[in-house]
C-alpha atoms as a PDB file:
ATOM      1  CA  UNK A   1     117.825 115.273 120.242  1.00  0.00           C
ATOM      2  CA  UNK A   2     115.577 115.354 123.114  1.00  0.00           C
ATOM      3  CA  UNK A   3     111.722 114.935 122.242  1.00  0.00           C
ATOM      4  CA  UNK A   4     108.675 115.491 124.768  1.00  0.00           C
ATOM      5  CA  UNK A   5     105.399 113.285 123.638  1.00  0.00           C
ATOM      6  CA  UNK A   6     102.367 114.491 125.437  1.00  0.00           C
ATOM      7  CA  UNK A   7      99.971 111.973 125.834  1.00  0.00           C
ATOM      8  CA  UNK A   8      99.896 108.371 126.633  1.00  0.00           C
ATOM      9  CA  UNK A   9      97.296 107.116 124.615  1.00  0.00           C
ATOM     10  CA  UNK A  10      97.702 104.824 121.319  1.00  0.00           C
ATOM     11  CA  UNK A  11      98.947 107.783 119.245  1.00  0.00           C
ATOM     12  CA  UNK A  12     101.686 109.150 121.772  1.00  0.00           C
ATOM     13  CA  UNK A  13     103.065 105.998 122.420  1.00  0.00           C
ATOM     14  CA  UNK A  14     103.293 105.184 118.491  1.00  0.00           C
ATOM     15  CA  UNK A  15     105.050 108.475 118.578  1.00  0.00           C
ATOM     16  CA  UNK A  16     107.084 107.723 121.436  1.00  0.00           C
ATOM     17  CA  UNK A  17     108.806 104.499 119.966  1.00  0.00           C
ATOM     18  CA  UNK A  18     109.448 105.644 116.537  1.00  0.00           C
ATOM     19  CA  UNK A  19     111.043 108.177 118.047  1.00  0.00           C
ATOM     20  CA  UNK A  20     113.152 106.289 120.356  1.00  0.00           C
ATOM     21  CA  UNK A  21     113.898 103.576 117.724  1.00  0.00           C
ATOM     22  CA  UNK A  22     115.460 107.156 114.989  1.00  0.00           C
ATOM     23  CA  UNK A  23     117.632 107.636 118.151  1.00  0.00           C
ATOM     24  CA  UNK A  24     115.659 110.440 119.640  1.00  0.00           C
ATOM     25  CA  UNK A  25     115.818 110.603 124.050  1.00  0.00           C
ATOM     26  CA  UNK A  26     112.049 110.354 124.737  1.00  0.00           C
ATOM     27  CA  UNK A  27     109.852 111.625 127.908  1.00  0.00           C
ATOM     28  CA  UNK A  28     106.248 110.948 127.631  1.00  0.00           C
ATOM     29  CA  UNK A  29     104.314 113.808 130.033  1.00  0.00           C
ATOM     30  CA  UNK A  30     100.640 112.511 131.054  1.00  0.00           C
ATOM     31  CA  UNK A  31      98.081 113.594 132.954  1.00  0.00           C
ATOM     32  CA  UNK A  32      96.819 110.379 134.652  1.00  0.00           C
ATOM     33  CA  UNK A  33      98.910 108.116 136.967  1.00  0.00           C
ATOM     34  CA  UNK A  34      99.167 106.150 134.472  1.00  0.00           C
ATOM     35  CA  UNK A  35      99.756 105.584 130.210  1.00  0.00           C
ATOM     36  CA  UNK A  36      96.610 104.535 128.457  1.00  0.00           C
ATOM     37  CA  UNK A  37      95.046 107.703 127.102  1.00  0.00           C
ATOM     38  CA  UNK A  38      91.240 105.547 125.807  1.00  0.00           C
ATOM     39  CA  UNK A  39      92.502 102.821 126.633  1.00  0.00           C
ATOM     40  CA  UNK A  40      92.900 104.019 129.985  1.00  0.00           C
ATOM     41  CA  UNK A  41      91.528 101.262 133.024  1.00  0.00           C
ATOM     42  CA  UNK A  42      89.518 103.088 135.939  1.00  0.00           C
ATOM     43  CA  UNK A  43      89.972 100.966 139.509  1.00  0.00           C
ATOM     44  CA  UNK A  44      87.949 102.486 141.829  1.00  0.00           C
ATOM     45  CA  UNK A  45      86.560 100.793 145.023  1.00  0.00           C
ATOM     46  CA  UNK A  46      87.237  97.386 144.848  1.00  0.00           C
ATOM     47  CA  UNK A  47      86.542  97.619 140.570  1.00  0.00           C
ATOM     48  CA  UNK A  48      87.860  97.913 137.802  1.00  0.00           C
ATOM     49  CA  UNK A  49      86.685  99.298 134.889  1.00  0.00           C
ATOM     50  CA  UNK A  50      88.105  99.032 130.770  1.00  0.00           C
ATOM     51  CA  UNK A  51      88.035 102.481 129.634  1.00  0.00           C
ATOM     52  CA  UNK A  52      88.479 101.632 126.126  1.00  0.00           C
ATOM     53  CA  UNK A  53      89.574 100.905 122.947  1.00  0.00           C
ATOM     54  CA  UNK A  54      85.924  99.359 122.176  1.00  0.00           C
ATOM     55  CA  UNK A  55      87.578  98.646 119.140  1.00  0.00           C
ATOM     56  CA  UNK A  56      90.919  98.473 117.075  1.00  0.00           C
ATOM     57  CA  UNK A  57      90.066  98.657 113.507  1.00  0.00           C
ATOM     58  CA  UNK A  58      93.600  98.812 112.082  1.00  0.00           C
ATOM     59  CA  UNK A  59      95.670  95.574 113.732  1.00  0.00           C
ATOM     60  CA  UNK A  60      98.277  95.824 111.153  1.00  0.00           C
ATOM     61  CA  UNK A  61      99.517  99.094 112.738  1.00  0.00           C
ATOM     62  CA  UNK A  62      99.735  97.819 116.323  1.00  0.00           C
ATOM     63  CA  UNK A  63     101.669  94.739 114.250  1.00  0.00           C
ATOM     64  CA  UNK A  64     103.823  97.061 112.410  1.00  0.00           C
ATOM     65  CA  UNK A  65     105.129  98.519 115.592  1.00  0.00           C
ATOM     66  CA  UNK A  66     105.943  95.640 117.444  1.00  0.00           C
ATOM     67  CA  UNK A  67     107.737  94.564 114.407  1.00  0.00           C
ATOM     68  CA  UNK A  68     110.256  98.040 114.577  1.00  0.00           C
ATOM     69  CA  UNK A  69     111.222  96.890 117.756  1.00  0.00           C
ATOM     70  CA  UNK A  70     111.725  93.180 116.819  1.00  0.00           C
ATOM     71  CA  UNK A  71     109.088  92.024 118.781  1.00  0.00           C
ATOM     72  CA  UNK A  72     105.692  89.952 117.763  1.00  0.00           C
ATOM     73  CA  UNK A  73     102.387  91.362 119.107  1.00  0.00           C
ATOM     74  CA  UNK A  74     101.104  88.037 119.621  1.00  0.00           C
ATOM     75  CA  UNK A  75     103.989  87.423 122.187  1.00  0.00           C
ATOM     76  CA  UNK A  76     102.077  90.463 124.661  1.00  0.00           C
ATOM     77  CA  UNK A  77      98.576  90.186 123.553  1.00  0.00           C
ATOM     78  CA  UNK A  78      95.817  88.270 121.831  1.00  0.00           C
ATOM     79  CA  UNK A  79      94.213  90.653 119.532  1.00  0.00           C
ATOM     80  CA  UNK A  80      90.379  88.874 118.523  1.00  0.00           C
ATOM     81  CA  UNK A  81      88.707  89.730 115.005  1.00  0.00           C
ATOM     82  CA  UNK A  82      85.312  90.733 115.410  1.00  0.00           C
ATOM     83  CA  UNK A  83      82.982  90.817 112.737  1.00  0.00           C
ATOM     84  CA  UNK A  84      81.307  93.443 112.200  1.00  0.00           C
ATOM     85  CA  UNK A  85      83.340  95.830 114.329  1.00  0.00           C
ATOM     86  CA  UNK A  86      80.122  97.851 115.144  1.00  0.00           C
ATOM     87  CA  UNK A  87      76.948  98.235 114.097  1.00  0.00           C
ATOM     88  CA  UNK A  88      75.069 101.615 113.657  1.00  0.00           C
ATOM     89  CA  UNK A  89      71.360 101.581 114.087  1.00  0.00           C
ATOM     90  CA  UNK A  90      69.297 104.411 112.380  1.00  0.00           C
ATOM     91  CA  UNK A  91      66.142 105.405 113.271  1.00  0.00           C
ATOM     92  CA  UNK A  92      64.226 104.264 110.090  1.00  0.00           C
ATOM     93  CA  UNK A  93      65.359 100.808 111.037  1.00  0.00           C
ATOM     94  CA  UNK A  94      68.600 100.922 108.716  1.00  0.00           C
ATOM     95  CA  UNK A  95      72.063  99.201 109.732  1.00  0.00           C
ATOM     96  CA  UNK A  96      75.240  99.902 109.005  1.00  0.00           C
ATOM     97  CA  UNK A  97      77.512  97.219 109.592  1.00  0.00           C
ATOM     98  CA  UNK A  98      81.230  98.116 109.744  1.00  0.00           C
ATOM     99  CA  UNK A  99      83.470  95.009 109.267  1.00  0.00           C
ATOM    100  CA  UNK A 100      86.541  96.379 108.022  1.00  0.00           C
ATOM    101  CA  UNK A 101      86.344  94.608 104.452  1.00  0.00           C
ATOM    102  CA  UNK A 102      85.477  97.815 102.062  1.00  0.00           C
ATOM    103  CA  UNK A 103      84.934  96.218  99.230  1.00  0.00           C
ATOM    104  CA  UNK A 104      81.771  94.361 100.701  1.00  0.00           C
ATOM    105  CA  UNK A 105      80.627  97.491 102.149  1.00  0.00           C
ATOM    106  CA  UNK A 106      80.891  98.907  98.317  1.00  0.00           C
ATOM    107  CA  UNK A 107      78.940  96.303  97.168  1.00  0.00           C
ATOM    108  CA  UNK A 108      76.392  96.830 100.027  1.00  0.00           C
ATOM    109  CA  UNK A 109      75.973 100.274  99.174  1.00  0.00           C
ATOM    110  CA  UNK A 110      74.126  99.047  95.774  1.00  0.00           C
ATOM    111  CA  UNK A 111      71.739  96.785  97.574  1.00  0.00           C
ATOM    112  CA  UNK A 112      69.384  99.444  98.895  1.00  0.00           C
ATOM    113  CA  UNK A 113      70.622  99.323 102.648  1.00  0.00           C
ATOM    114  CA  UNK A 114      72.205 102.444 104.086  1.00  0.00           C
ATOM    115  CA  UNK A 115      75.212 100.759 105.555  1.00  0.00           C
ATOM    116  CA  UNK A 116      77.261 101.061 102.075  1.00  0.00           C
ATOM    117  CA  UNK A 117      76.264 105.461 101.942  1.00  0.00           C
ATOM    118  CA  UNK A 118      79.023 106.170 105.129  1.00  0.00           C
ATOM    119  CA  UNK A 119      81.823 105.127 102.640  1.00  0.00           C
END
């Protein structure tokens, strides 16, 4: 079967490579000269410019995929842990750290400090 993706970015890729892998003949249409989608790098005069992803708070996916197609991640690209991923500042001078371990963030929640109340 022949399948049209629209989009470069993270998700249409994912897409694009299950697809391929269940047999499928894949075209990817984008609208930029080239794939990316957020992660999308601007050059312009001389520069260049990262676009994105800020973050990648699920690895295991990105893993997951490279390990469908018998490849290892690690063998195209050095993902770093960050921790927190992000912080979000409030204006009554409340934090909420994001670090990608829920069950800290649970036990957060019952220490008085908003960062817990987004879960």
């Amino acid at each position: 079967m022949r399948v049209v993706v629209i989009g470069s970015g993270f998700g249409g890729l994912a897409a694009a490579v299950r697809l391929q892998q269940q047999g499928h003949e894949v075209t990817i249409l984008e609208k930029r000269d080239k794939p990316g989608g957020r992660a999308y790098v601007y050059e312009q005069d001389g520069f260049t410019f990262d676009g994105g992803p800020t973050i990648i708070t699920a690895p295991w996916l990105i893993d997951e995929l490279f390990e469908r197609s018998g490849r290892r991640t690690s063998d195209y690209v050095d993902l770093v842990p960050i921790d927190p991923f992000y912080n979000i500042r409030f204006e009554d001078g409340s934090v909420f750290r994001h670090t990608g371990d829920r069950a800290a963030q649970r036990e957060d929640r019952h220490s008085g400090e908003r960062r817990g109340d987004l879960l």
